[in-house]
Protein backbone atom coordinates (compact mmCIF):
# COMPACT_ATOMS: atom_id res chain seq x y z
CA UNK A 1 68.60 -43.90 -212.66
CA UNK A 2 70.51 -44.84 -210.02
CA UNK A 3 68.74 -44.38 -205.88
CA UNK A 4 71.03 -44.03 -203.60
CA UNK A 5 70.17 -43.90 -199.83
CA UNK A 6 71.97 -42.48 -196.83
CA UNK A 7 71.87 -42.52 -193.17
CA UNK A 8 71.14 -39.17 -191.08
CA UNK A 9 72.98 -38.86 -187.50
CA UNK A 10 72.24 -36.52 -185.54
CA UNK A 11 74.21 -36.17 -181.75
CA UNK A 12 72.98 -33.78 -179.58
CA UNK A 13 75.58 -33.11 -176.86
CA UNK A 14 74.41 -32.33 -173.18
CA UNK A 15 76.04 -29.03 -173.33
CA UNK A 16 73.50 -27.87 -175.34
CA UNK A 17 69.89 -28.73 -174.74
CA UNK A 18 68.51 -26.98 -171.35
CA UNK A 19 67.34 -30.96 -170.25
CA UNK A 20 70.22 -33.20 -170.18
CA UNK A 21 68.12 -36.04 -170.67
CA UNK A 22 67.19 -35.11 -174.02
CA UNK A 23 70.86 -35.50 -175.17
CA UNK A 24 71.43 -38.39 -177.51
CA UNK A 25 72.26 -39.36 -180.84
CA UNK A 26 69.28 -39.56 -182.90
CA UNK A 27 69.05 -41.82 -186.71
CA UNK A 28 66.76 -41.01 -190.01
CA UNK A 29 67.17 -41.61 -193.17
CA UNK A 30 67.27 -40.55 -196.85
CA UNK A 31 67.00 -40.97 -200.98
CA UNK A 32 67.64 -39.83 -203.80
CA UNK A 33 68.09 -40.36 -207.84
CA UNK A 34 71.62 -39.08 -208.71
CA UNK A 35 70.58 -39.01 -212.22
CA UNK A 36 70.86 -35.01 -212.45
CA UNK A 37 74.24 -34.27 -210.32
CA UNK A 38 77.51 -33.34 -212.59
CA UNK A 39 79.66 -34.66 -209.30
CA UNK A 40 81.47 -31.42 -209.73
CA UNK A 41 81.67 -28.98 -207.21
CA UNK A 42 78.76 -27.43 -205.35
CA UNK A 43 75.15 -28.99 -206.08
CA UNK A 44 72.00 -28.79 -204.55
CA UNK A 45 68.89 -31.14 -205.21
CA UNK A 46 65.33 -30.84 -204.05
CA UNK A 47 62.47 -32.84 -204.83
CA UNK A 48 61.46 -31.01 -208.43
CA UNK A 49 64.15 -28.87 -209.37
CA UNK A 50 62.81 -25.66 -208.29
CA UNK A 51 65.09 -22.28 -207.81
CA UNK A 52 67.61 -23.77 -210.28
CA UNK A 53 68.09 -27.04 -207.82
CA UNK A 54 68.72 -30.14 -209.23
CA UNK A 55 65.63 -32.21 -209.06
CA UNK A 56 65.90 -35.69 -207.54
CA UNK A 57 65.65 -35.75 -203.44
CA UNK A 58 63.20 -38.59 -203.01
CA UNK A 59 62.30 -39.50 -199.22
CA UNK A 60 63.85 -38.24 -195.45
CA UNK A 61 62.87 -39.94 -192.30
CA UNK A 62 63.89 -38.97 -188.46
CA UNK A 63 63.52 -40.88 -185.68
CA UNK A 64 63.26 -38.47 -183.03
CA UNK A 65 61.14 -36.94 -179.93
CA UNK A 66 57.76 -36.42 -179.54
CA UNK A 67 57.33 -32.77 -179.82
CA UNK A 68 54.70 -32.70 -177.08
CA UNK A 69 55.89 -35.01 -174.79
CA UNK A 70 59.41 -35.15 -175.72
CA UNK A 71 60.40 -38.77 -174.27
CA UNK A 72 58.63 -40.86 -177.03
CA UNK A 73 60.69 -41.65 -180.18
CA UNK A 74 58.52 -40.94 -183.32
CA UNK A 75 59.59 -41.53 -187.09
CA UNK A 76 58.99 -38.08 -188.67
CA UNK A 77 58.75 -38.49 -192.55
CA UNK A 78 58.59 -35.73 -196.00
CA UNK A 79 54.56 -36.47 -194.80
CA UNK A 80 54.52 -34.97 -191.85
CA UNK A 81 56.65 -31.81 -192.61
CA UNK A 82 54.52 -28.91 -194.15
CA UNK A 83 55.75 -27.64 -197.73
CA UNK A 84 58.37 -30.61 -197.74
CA UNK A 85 58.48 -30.27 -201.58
CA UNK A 86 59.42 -26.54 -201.37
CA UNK A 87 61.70 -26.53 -198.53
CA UNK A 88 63.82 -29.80 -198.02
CA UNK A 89 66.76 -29.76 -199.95
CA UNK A 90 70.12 -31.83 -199.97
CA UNK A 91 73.26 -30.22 -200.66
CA UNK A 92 76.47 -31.76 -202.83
CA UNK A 93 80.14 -31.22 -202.41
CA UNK A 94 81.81 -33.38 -205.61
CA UNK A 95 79.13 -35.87 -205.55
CA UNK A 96 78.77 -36.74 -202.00
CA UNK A 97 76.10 -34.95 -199.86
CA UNK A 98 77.52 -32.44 -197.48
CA UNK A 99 74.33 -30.90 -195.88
CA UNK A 100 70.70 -31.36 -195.36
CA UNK A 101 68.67 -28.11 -195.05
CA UNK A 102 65.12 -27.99 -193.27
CA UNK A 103 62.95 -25.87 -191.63
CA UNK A 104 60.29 -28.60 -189.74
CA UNK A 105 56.87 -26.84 -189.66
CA UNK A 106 54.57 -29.38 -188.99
CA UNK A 107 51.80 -30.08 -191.12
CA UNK A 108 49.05 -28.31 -189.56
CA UNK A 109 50.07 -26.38 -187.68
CA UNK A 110 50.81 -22.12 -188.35
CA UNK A 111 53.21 -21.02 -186.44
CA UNK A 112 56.76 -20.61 -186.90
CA UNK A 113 58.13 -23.68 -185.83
CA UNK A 114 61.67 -23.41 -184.63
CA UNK A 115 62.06 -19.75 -185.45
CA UNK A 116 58.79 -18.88 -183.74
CA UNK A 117 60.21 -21.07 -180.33
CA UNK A 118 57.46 -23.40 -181.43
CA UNK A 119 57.88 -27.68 -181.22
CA UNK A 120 60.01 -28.29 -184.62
CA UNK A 121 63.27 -29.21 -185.58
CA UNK A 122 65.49 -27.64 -188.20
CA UNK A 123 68.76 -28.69 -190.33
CA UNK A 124 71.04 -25.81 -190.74
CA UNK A 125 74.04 -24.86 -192.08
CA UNK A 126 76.70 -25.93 -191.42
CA UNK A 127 75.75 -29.15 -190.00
CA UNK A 128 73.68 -28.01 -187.22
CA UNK A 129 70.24 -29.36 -186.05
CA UNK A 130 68.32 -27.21 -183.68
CA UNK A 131 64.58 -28.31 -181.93
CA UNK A 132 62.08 -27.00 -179.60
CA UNK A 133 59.85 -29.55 -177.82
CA UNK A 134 56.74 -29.22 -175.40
CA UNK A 135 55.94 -25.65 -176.97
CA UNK A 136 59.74 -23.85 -176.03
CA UNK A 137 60.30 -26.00 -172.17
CA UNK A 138 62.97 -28.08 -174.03
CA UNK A 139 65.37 -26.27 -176.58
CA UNK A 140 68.74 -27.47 -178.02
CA UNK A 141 71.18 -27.91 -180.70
CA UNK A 142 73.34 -30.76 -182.06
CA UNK A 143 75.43 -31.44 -185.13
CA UNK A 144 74.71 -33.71 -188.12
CA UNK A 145 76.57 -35.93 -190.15
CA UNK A 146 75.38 -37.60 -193.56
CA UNK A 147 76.95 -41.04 -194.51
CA UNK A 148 75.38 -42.78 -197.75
CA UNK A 149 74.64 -46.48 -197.61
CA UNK A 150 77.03 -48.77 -199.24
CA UNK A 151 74.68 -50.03 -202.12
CA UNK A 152 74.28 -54.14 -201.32
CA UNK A 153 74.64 -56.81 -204.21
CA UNK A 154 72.06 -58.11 -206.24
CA UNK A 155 73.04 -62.05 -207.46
CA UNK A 156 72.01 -62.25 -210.89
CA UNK A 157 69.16 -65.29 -211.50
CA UNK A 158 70.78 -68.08 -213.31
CA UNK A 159 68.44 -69.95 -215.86
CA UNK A 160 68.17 -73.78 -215.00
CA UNK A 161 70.71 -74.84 -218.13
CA UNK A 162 73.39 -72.35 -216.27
CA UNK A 163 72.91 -74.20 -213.39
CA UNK A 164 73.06 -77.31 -214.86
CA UNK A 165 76.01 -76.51 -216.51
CA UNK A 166 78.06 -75.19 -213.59
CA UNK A 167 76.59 -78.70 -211.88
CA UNK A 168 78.41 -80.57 -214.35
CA UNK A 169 81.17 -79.18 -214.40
CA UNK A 170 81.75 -78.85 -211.29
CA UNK A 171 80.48 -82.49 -210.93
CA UNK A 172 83.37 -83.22 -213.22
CA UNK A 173 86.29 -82.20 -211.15
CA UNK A 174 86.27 -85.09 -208.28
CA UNK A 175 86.02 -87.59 -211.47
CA UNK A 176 88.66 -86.57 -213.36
CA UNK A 177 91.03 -87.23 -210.21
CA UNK A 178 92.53 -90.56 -210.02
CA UNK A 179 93.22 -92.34 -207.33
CA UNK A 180 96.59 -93.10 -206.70
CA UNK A 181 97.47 -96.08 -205.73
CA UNK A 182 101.26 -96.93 -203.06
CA UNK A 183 104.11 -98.28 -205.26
CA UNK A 184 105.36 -101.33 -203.60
């Protein structure tokens, strides 16, 4: 199994929210266990595997507004979306993720969300990320972009001996040098 994470951007041009001082590029997060993807062609993963999916989408965070008063940045995570399981879902172009897809209906609440004009935020395709904050006063659109993490390394732990041994031998190296002394 092999987790690989991934950064979400998403910029949100001035041109289109109806407040320009809502405009701004805005950072989350994901996971997920490539275990399941062929790296061929067109995939799509979800959390279980449901609708034929590839199972294996593991966590999402976005830093973004406060839907009801829209200036405060709040970390939205899979906990706070409503049917998250059901509904997120990360899509695959030869391996590497090409769109993330969800509808933001915050858990509880009943409405709509975005496509009632309700606070939410939704991933579209292609690429696009539309909200609605302070119940429909602030409405816009941006585009996304998905970039995965390069994976950082791990140093192995050496057992004592192996230190030892690289110790001495690299202990060895300034003694076998002789000195050298000026002919006369």
């Amino acid at each position: 199994m092999a987790t690989i994470t991934g950064t979400i951007k998403v910029n949100v041009d001035v041109a289109y929210v109806n407040d320009p001082k809502f405009a701004g590029v805005y950072t989350g997060d994901f996971s997920y266990d490539d275990t399941h993807l062929t790296k061929v062609g067109t995939e799509v993963m979800d959390i279980s595997g449901a609708n034929g999916n590839r199972p294996g989408l593991l966590s999402f965070k976005l830093r973004f507004l406060d839907f009801a008063r829209g200036s405060t940045l709040v970390t939205y995570t899979e906990n706070e979306v409503l049917d998250f399981s059901n509904c997120a879902v990360l899509a695959f172009e030869n391996g590497l993720p090409s769109q993330f897809c969800l509808h933001s209906i915050l858990a509880g609440n009943n409405d709509l969300g975005v496509w009632g004009g309700n606070n939410g935020f939704m991933f579209g395709d292609p690429g696009i990320f539309y909200f609605v904050l302070r119940n429909g006063a602030i409405q816009g659109q941006g585009t996304v972009t998905l970039e995965i993490n390069e994976p950082t390394a791990v140093l192995e732990n050496f057992s004592p001996f192996t230190s030892l041994l690289a110790f001495l031998g690299l202990g060895r190296v300034p003694l076998s040098i002789k000195s050298k002394k000026p002919k006369k």
